[in-house]
Protein backbone atom coordinates (compact mmCIF):
# COMPACT_ATOMS: atom_id res chain seq x y z
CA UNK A 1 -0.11 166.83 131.25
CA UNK A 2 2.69 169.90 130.67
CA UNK A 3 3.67 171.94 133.73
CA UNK A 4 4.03 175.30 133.30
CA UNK A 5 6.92 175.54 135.90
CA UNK A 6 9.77 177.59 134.54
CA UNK A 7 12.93 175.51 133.18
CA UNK A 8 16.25 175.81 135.52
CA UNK A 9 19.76 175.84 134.58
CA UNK A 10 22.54 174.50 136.80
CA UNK A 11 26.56 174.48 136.08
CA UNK A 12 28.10 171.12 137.36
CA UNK A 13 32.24 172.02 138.00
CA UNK A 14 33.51 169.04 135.92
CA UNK A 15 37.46 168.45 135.82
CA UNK A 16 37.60 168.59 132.21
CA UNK A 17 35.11 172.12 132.51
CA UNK A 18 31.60 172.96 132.98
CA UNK A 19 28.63 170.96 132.53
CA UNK A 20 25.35 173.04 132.09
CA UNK A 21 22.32 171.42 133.07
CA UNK A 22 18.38 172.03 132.51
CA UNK A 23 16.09 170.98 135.03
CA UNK A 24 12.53 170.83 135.88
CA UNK A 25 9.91 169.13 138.21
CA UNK A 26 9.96 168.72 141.78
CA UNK A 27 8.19 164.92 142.24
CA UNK A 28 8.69 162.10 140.86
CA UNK A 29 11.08 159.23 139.04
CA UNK A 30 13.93 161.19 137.97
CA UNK A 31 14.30 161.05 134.46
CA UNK A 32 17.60 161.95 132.77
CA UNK A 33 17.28 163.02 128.46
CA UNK A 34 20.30 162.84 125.78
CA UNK A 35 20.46 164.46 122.95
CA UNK A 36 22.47 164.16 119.86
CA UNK A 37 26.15 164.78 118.85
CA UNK A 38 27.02 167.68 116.38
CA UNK A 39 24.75 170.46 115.76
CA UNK A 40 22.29 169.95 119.64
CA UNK A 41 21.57 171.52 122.56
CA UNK A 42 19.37 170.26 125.47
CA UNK A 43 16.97 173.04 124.79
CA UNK A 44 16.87 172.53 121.29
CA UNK A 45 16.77 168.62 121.64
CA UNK A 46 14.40 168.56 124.31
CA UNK A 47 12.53 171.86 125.11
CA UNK A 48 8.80 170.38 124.38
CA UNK A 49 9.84 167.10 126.19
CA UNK A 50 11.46 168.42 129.98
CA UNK A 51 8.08 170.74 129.68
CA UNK A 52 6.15 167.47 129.28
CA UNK A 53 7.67 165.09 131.93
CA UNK A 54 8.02 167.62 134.74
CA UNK A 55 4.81 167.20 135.80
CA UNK A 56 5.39 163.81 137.23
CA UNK A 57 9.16 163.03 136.76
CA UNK A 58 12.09 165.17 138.42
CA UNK A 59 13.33 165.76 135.07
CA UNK A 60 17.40 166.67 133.66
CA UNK A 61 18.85 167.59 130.37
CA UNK A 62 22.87 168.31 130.16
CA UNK A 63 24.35 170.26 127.04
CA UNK A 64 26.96 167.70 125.96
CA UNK A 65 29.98 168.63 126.73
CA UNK A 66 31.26 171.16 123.86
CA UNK A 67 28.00 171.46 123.31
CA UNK A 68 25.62 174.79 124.31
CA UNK A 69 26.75 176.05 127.52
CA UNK A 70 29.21 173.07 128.61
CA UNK A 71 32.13 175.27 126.95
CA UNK A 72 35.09 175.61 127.29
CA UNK A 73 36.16 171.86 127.79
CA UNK A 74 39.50 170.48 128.24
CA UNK A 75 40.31 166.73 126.72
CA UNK A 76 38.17 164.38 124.52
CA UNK A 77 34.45 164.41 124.81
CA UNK A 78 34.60 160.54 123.52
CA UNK A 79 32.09 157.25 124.19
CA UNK A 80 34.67 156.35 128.04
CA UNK A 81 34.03 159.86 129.19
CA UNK A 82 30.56 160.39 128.50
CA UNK A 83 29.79 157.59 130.09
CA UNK A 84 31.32 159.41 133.06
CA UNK A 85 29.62 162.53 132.60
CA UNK A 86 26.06 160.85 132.76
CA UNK A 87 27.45 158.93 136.24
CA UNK A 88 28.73 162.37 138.03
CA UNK A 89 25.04 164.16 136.45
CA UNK A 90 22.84 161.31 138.21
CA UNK A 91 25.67 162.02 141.28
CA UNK A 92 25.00 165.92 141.51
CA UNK A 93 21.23 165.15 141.39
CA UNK A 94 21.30 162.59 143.51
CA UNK A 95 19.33 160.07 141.47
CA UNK A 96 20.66 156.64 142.80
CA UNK A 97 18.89 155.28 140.20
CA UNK A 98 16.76 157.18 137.15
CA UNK A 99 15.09 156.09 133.51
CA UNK A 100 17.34 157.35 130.57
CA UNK A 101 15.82 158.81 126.96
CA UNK A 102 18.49 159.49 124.28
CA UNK A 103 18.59 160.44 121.21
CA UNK A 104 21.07 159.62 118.47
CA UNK A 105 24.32 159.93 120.18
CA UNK A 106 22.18 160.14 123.36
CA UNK A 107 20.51 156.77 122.44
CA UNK A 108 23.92 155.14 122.64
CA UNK A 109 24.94 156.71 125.97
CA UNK A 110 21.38 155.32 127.44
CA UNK A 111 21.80 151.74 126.07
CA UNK A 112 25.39 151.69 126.98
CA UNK A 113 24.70 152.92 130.55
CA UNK A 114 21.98 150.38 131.49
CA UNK A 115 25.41 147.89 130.30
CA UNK A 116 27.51 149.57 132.59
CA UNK A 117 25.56 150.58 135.67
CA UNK A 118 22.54 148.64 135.12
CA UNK A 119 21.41 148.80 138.75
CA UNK A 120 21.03 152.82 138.48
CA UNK A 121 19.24 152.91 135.03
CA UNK A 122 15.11 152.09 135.08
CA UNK A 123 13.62 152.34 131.72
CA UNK A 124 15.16 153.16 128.57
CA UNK A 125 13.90 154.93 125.42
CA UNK A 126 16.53 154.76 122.75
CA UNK A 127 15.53 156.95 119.65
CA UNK A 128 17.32 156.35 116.65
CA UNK A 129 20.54 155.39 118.79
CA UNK A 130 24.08 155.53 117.34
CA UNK A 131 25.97 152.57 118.13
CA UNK A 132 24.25 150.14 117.25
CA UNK A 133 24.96 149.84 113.09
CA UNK A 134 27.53 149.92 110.33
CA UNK A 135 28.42 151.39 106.98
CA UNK A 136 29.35 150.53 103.68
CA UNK A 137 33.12 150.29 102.39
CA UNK A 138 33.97 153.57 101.58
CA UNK A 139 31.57 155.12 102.95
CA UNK A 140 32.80 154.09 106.32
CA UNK A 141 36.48 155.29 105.39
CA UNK A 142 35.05 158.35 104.17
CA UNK A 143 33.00 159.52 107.25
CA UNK A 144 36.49 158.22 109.67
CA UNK A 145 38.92 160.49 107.64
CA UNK A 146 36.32 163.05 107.48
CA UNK A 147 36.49 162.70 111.49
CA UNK A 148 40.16 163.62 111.46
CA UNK A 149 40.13 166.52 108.55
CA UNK A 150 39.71 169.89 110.10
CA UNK A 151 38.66 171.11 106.87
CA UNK A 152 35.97 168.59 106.66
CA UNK A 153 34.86 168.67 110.08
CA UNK A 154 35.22 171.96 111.14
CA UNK A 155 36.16 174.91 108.34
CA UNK A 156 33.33 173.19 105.87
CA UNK A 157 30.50 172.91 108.12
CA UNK A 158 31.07 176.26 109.38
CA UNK A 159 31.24 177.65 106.12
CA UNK A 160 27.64 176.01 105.41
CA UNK A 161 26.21 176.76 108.81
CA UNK A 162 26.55 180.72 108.32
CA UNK A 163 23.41 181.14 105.84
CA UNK A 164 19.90 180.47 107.51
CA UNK A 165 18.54 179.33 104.39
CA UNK A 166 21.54 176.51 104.34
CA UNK A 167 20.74 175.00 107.23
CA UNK A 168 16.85 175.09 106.59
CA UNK A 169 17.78 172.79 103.74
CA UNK A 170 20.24 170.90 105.79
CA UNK A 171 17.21 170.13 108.57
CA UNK A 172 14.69 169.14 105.84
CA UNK A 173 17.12 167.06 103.85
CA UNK A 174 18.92 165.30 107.05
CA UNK A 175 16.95 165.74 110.23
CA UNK A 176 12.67 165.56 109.08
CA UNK A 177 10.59 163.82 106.81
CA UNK A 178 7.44 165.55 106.05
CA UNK A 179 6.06 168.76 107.76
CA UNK A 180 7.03 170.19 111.43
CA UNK A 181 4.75 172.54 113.01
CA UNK A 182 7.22 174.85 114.40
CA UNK A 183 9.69 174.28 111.66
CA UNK A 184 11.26 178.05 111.60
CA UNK A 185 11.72 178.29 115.20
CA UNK A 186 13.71 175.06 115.14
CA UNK A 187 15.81 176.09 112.18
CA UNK A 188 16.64 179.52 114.72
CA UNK A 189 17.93 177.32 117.27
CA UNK A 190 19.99 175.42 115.27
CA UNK A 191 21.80 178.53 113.60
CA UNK A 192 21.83 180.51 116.44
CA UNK A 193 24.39 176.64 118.20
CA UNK A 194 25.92 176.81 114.92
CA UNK A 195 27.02 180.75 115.13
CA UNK A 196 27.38 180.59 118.66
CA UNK A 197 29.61 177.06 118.98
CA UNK A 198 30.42 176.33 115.54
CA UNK A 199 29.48 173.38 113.62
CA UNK A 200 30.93 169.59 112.55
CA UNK A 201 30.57 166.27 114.67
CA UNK A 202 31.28 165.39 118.20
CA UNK A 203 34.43 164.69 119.71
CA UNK A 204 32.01 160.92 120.31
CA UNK A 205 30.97 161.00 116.65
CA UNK A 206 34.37 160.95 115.47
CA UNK A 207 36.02 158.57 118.17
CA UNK A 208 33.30 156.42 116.99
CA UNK A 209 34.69 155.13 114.04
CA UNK A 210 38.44 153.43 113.26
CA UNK A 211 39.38 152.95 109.78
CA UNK A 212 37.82 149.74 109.26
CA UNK A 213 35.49 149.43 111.92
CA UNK A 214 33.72 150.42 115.39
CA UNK A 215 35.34 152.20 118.00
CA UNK A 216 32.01 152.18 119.46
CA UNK A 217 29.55 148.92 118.65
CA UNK A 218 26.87 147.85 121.11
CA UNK A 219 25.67 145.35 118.99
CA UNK A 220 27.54 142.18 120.87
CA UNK A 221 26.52 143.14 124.21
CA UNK A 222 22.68 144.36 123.78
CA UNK A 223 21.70 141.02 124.64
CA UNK A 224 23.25 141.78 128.34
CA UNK A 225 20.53 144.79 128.98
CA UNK A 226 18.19 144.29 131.99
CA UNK A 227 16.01 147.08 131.44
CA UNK A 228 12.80 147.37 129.72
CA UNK A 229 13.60 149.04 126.70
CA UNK A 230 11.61 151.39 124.08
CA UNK A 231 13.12 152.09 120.67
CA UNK A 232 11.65 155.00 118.33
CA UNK A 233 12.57 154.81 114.66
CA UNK A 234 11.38 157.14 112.25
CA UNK A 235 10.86 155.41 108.92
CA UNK A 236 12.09 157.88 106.62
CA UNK A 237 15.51 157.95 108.40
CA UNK A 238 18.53 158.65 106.50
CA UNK A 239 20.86 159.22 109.47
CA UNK A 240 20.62 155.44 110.84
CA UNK A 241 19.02 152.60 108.51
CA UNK A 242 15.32 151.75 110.70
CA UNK A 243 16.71 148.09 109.54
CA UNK A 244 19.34 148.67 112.12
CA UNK A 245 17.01 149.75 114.89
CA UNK A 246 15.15 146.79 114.22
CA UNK A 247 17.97 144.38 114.53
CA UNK A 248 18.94 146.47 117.75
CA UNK A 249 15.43 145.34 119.17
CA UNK A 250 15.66 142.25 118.51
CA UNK A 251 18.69 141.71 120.65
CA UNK A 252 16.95 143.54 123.81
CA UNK A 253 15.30 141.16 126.19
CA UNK A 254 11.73 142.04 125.87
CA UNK A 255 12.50 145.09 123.91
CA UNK A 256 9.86 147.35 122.09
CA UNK A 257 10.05 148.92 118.56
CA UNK A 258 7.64 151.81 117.35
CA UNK A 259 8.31 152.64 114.21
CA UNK A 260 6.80 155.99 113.41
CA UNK A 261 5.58 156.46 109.83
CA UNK A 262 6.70 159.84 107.54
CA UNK A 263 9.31 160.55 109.85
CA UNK A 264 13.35 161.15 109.63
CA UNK A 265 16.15 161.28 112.35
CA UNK A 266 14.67 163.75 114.84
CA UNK A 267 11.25 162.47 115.37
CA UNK A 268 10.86 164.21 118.83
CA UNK A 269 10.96 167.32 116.78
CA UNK A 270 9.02 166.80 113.92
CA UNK A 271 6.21 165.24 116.29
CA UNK A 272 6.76 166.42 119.46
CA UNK A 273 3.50 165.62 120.66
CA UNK A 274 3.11 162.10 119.34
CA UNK A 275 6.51 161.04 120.89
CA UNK A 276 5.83 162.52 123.99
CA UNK A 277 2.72 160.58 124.61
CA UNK A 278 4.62 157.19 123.50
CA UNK A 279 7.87 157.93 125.96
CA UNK A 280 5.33 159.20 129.16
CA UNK A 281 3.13 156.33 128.62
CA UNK A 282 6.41 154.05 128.51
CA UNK A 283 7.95 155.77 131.95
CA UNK A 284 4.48 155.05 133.48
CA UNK A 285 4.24 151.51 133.05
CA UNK A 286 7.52 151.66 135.41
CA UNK A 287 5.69 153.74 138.49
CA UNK A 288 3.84 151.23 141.39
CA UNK A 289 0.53 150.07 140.15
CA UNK A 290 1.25 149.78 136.57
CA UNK A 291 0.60 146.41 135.01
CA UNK A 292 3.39 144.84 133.09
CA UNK A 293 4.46 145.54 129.43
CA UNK A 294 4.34 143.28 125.80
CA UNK A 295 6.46 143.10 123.08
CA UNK A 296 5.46 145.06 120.80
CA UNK A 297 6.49 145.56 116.55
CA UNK A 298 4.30 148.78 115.42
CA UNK A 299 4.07 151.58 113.22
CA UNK A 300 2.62 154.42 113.75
């Protein structure tokens, strides 16, 4: 069911600077989505989604910080502080306690917050989530000094990001596998972040990664999550390995993996539809009345 009741915007005053907020639904479980580092928005990440849920969640979306409207921001946008930024959101709202779905970087910040505040986080959908695998040697050196290079993370991806037709190819190549129905309108949103806020990783993205190792690796303590937990996995991934997913399952309590066939990194974009059905179904196994869940190991 998808409301039709117009999307809100709300600026939190931060310390470190404004955090701009989209909100919709009035009843409800409140439901809080993350999107990805780099190149995101919470429009852009999660405009078919919010429009979804806000028929029976009290649904929010924040621009990360540096990120869409949460500009200009003062200090380091890294793993610590976002952590913080999701515990003063759920403050503002006041959701003492609300069901998380992240993507990418977002997927991290969900799993890592039913860790740290576990008695305020519900459900969890983790699609794709950073955190939660490693990379080859020299590949791993390569993407940390690339972190710390302004040339590399900043002057060359905004060199590449000025020419529509680049980041078409960038999307198809990196972000899908296979068609997406409103493929041109997504490519629009992610030139018109790129012109507006520039391109390159995330302050989290690069504070991710040390030179030989993780700044950031969930792997240890997944075992330690309480909450029922939903992964998403496109199978065509070439952002984060699906065999890493899987192994990030498999760690979960009682943990769920669907693995979604002919898709790459941003599912909930290529199939908007299909993942929306899979995450509201999830959430509603979580409202009074609804009969417990299985492990489950699918494709779809």
């Amino acid at each position: 069911m998808t409301t039709t009741e117009p999307l809100q915007r709300t600026t939190l005053e931060l310390p470190e600077g404004p955090l701009s907020v989209l909100s919709a639904g009035e009843r409800g479980s409140p439901v809080v989505l993350l999107g990805g580092g780099g190149l995101d928005n919470a429009l852009l990440s999660w405009g078919p989604l919010i429009a979804d849920l806000a028929a029976d969640h009290r649904v929010v979306a924040p621009d990360w910080p540096k990120q869409g409207r949460s500009r200009p921001w003062n200090g380091v946008a890294d793993h610590p502080g976002l952590v913080e930024v999701v515990e003063a959101l759920m403050d503002h709202f006041g959701f003492e306690r609300a069901h998380l779905v992240g993507s990418s970087q977002g997927g991290a910040l969900a799993l890592a917050q039913a860790l740290a505040r576990p008695g305020r986080v519900g459900r969890v959908v983790a699609m794709a989530p950073g955190g939660v695998s490693s990379y080859a040697p020299g590949l791993h050196q390569l993407l940390w000094l690339s972190g710390r290079s302004r040339l590399l993370n900043t002057t060359v991806p905004a060199m590449f990001s000025r020419r529509r037709c680049r980041v078409a190819a960038m999307a198809r190549r990196v972000l899908f596998h296979g068609p997406v129905a409103d493929f041109d309108e997504v490519v629009e949103q992610i030139w018109a972040e790129a012109r507006q806020n520039g391109a390159g990783p995330s302050d989290w993205q690069k504070a991710s990664l040390n030179p030989f190792g993780l700044n950031v690796d969930l792997r240890p303590y997944l075992g330690g999550i309480a909450s029922p937990v939903l992964f998403l996995q496109g199978d065509r991934d070439v952002v984060l390995s699906p065999r890493a997913t899987i192994a990030a399952m498999r760690r979960v309590p009682g943990a769920r993996l669907r693995m979604l066939r002919g898709h790459g990194h941003w599912l909930h974009r290529q199939s908007p539809g299909l993942v929306n059905a899979l995450v509201r179904d999830f959430l509603a196994e979580g409202e009074p009345g609804a009969g417990p869940g299985a492990h489950v190991e699918s494709a779809v």
